[in-house]
PDB file of N, CA and C in Angstrom:
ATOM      1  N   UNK A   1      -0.020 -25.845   0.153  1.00  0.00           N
ATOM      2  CA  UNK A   1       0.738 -25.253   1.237  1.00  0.00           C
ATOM      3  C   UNK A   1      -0.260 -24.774   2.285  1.00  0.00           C
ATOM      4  N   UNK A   2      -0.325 -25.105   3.226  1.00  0.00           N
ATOM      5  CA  UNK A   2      -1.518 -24.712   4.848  1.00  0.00           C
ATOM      6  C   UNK A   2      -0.302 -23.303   4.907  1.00  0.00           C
ATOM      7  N   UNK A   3      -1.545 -22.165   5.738  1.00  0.00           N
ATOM      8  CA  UNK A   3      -1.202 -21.466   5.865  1.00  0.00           C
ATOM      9  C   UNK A   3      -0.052 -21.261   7.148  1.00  0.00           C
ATOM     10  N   UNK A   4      -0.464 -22.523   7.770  1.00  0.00           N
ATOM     11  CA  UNK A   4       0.602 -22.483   9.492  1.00  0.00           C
ATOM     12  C   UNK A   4       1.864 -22.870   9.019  1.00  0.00           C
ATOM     13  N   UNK A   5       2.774 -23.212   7.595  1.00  0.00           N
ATOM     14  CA  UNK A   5       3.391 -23.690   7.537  1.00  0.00           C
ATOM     15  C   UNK A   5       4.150 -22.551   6.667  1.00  0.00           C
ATOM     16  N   UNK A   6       3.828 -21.502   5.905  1.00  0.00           N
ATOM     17  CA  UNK A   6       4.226 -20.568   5.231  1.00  0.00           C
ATOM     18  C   UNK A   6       5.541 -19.768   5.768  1.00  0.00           C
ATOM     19  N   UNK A   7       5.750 -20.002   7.258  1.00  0.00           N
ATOM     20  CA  UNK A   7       7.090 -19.418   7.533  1.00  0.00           C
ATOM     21  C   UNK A   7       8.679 -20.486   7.495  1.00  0.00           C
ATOM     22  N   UNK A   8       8.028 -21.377   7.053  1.00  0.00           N
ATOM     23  CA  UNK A   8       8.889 -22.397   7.267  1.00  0.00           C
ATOM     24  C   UNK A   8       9.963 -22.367   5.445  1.00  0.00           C
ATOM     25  N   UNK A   9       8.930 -21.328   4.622  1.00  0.00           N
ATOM     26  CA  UNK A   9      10.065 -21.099   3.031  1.00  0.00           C
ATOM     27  C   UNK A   9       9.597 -19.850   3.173  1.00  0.00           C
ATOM     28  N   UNK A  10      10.747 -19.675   2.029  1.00  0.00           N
ATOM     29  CA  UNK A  10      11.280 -18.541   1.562  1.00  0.00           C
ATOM     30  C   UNK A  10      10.054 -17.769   0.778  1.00  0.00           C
ATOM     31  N   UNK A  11      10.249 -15.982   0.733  1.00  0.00           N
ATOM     32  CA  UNK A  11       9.550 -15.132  -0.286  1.00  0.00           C
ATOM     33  C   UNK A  11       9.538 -15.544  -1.580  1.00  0.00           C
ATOM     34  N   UNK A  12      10.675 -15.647  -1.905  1.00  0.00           N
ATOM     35  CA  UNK A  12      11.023 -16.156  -2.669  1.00  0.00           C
ATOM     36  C   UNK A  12      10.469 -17.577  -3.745  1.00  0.00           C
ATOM     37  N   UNK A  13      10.372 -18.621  -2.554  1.00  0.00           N
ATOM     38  CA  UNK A  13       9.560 -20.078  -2.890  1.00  0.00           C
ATOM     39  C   UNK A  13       8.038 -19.967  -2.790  1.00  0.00           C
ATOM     40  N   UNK A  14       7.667 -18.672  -1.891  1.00  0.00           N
ATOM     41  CA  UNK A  14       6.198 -18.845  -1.920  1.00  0.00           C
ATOM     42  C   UNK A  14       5.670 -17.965  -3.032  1.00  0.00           C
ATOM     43  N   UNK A  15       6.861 -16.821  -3.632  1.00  0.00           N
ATOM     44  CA  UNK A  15       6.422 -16.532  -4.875  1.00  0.00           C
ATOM     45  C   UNK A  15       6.191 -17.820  -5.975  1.00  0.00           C
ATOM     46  N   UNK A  16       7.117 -18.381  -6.369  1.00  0.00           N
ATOM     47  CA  UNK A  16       7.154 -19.825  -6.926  1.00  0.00           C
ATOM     48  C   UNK A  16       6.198 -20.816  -6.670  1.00  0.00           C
ATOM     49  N   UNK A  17       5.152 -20.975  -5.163  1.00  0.00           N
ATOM     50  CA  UNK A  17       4.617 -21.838  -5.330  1.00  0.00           C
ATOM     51  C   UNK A  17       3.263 -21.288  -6.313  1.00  0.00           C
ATOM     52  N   UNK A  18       3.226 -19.849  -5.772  1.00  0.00           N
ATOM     53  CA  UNK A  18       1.867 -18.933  -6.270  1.00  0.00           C
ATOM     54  C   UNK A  18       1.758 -18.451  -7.763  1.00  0.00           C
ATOM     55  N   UNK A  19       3.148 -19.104  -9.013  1.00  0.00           N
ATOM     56  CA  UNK A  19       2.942 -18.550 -10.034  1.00  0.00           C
ATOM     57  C   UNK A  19       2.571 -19.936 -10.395  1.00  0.00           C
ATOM     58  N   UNK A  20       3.480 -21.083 -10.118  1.00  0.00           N
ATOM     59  CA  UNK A  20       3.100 -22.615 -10.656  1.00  0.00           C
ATOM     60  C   UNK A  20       1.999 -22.797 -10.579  1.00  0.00           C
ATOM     61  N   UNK A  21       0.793 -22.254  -9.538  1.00  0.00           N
ATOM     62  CA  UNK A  21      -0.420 -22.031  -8.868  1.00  0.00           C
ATOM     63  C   UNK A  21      -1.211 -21.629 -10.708  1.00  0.00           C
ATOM     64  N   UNK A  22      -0.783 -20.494 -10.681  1.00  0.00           N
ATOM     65  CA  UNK A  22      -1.599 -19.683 -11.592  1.00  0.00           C
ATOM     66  C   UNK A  22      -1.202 -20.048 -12.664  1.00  0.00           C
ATOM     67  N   UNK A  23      -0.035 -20.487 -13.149  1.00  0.00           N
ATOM     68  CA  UNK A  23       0.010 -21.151 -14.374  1.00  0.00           C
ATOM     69  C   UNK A  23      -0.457 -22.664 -15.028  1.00  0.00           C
ATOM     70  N   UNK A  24      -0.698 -23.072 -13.521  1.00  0.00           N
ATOM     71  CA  UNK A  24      -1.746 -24.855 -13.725  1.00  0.00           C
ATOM     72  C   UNK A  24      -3.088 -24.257 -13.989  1.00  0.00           C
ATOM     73  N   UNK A  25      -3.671 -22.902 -13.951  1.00  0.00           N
ATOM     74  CA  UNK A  25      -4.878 -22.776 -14.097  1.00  0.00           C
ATOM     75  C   UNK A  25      -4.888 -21.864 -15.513  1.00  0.00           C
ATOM     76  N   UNK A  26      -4.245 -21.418 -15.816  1.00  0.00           N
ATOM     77  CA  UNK A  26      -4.662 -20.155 -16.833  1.00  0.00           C
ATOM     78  C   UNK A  26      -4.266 -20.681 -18.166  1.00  0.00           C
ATOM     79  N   UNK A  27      -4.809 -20.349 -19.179  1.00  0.00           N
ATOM     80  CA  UNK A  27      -5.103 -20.847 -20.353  1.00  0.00           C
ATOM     81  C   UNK A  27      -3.591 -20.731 -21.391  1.00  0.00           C
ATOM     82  N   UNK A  28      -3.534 -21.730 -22.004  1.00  0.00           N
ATOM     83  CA  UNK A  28      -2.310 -22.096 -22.733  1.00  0.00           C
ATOM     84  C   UNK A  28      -1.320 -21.269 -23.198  1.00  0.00           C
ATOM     85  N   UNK A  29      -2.576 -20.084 -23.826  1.00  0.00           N
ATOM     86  CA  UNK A  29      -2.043 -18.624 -24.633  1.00  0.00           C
ATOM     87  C   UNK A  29      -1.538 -17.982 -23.262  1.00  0.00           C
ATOM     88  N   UNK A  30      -2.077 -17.679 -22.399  1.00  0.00           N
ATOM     89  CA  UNK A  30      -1.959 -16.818 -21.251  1.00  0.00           C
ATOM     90  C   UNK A  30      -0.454 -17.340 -20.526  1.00  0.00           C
ATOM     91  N   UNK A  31      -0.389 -18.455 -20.420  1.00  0.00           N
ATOM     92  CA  UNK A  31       1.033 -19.026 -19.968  1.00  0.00           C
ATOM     93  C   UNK A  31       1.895 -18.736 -20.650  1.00  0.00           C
ATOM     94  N   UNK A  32       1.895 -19.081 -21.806  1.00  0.00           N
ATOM     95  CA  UNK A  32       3.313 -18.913 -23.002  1.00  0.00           C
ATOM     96  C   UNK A  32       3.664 -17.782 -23.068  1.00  0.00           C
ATOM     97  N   UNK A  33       2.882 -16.604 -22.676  1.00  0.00           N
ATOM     98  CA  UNK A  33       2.811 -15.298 -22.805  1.00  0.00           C
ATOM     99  C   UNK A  33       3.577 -14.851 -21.523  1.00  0.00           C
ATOM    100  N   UNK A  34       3.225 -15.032 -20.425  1.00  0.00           N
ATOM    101  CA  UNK A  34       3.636 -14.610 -19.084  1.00  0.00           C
ATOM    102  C   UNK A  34       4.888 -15.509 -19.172  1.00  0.00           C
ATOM    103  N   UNK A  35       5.369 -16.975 -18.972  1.00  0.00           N
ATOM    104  CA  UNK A  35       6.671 -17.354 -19.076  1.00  0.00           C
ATOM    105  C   UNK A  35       7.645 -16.213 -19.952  1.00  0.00           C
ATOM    106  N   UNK A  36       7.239 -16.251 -21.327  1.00  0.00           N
ATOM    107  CA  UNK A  36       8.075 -15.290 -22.142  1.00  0.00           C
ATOM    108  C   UNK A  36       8.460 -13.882 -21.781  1.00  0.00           C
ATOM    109  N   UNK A  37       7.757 -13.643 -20.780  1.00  0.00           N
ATOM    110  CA  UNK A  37       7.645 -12.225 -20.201  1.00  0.00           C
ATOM    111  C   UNK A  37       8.924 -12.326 -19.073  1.00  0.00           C
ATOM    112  N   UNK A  38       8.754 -13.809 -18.441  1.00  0.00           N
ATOM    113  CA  UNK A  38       9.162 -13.493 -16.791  1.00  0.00           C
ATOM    114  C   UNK A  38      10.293 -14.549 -16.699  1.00  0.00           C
ATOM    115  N   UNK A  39      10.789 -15.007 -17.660  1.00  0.00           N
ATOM    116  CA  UNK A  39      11.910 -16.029 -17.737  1.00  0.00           C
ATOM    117  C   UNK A  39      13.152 -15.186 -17.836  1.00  0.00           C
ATOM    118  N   UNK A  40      14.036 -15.888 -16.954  1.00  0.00           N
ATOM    119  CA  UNK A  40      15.407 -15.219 -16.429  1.00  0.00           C
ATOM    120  C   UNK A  40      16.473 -15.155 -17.753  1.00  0.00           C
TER     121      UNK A  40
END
């Protein structure tokens, strides 16, 4: 996502792009853990 384009979605979606973000990087245990935490 470029930053000139960030008004064009939602708080909402740019929360969403920034957890998919951190969950492609953080370690297997660390994901399963935070999903289980933050799932609706």
């Amino acid at each position: 996502m470029r930053a000139s384009r960030l008004a064009e979605i939602s708080r909402t979606e740019l929360a969403e792009l920034i957890q998919d973000a951190w969950l492609s990087r953080a370690s297997k245990r660390r994901a399963a853990q935070w999903l289980s935490e933050h799932q609706p």
